[in-house]
Protein backbone atom coordinates (compact mmCIF):
# COMPACT_ATOMS: atom_id res chain seq x y z
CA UNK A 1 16.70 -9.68 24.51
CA UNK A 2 15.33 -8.29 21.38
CA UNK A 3 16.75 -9.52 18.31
CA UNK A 4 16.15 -9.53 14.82
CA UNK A 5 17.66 -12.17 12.04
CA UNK A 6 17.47 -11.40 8.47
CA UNK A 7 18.27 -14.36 5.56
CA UNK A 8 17.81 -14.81 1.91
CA UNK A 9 19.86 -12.63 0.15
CA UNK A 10 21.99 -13.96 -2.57
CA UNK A 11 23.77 -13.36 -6.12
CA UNK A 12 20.74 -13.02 -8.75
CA UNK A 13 20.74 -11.78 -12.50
CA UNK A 14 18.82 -9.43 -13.77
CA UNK A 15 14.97 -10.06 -13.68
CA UNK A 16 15.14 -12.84 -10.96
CA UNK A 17 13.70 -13.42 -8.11
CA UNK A 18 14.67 -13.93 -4.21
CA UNK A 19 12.60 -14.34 -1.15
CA UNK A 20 13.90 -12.45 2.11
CA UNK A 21 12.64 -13.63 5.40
CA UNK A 22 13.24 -12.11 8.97
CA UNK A 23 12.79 -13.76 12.27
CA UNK A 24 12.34 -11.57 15.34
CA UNK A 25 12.36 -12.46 18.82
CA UNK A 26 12.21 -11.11 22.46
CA UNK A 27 9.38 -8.93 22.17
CA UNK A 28 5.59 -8.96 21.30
CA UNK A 29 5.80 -9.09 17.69
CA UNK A 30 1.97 -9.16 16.38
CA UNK A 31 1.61 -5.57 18.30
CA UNK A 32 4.47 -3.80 15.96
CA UNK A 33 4.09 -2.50 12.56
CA UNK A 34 7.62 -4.48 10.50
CA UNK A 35 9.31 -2.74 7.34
CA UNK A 36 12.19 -3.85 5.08
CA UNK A 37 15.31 -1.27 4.71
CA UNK A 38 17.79 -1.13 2.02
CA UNK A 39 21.22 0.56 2.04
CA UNK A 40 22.71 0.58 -0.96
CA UNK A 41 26.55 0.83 -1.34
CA UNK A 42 27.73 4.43 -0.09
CA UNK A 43 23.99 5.34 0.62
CA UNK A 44 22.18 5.67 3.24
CA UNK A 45 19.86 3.02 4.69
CA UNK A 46 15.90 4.00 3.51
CA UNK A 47 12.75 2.21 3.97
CA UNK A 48 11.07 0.71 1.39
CA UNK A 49 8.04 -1.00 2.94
CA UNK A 50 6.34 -1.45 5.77
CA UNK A 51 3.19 -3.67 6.73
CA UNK A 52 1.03 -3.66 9.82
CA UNK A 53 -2.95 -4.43 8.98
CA UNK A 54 -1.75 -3.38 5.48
CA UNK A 55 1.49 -3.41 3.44
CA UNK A 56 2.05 0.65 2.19
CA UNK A 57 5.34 0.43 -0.17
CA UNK A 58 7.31 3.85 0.51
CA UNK A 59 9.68 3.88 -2.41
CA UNK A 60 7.35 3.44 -5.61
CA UNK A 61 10.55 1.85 -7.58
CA UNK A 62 9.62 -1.60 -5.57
CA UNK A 63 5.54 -1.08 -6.40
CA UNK A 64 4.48 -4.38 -8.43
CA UNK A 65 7.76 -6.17 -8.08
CA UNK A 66 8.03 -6.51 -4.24
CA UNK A 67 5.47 -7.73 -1.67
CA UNK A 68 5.81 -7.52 1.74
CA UNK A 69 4.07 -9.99 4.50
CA UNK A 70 4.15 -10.95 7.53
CA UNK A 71 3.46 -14.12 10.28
CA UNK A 72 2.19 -13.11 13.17
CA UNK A 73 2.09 -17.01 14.63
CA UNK A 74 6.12 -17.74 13.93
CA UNK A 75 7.15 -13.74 14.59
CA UNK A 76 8.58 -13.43 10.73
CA UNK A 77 8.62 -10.55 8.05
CA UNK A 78 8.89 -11.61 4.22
CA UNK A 79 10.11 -9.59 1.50
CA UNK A 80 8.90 -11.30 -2.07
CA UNK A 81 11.15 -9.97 -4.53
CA UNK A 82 10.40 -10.08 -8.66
CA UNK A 83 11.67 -8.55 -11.54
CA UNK A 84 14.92 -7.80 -9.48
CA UNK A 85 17.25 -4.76 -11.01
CA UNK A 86 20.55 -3.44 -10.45
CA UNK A 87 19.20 -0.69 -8.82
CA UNK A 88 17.84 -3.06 -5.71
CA UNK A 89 21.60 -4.30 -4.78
CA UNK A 90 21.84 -3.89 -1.27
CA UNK A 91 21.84 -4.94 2.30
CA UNK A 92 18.59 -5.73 3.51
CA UNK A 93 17.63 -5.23 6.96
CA UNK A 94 14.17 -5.27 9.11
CA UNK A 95 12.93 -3.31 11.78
CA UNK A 96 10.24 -1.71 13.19
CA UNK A 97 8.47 0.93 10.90
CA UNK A 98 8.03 3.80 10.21
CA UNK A 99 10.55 4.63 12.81
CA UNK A 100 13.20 1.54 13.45
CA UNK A 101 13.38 1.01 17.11
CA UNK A 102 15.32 -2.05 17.58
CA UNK A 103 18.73 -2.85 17.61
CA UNK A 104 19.67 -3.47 13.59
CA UNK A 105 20.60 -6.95 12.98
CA UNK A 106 23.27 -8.14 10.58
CA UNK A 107 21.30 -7.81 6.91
CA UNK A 108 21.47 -9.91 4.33
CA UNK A 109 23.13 -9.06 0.52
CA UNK A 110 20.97 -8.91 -2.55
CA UNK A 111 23.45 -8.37 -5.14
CA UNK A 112 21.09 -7.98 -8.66
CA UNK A 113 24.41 -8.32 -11.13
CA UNK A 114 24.72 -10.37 -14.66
């Protein structure tokens, strides 16, 4: 059974940092290209970056704060997250990319609030 299990959110002010991490199972991970969604409150959930042989970062407001990675030998996705801003509050989810194809896990909360 595919699943996919997102952690690392938290409560952070202004200009911190946090380090989101998801762990994927039940399928051949290292042949899928992984991205990191955000849905804000009220707001639909987007894609902000994606990585297969590359990371490409799809919403410019993340370019030189976030970096995405992945590891293919332990089947995880990491979202490195500097320079956090209101603006990035959300619930955090991975999933296949461009096009999510698995069933969405449960997120986890970056709240970016002083």
């Amino acid at each position: 059974q595919e699943q996919l299990v997102e952690s690392g959110g938290g409560l952070v002010q202004p200009g911190g940092s946090l380090r989101l991490s998801c762990a994927a199972s039940g399928m051949i991970f290292s042949r899928r290209t992984w991205g990191w969604y955000r849905q804000g409150l009220g707001k639909q959930r987007e894609l902000i970056a994606y990585v297969g042989n590359i990371p490409i970062y799809v919403d410019s407001f993340v370019k030189g704060r976030f970096v995405i990675s992945r590891d293919n030998a332990k089947n995880m996705v990491y979202l490195e997250m500097s320079d956090l801003k209101p603006e990035d509050t959300g619930v955090y989810y991975c999933n296949t990319a461009p096009e999510w194809g698995i069933q969405w896990g449960k997120g986890t909360l970056v709240n970016v609030s002083s």
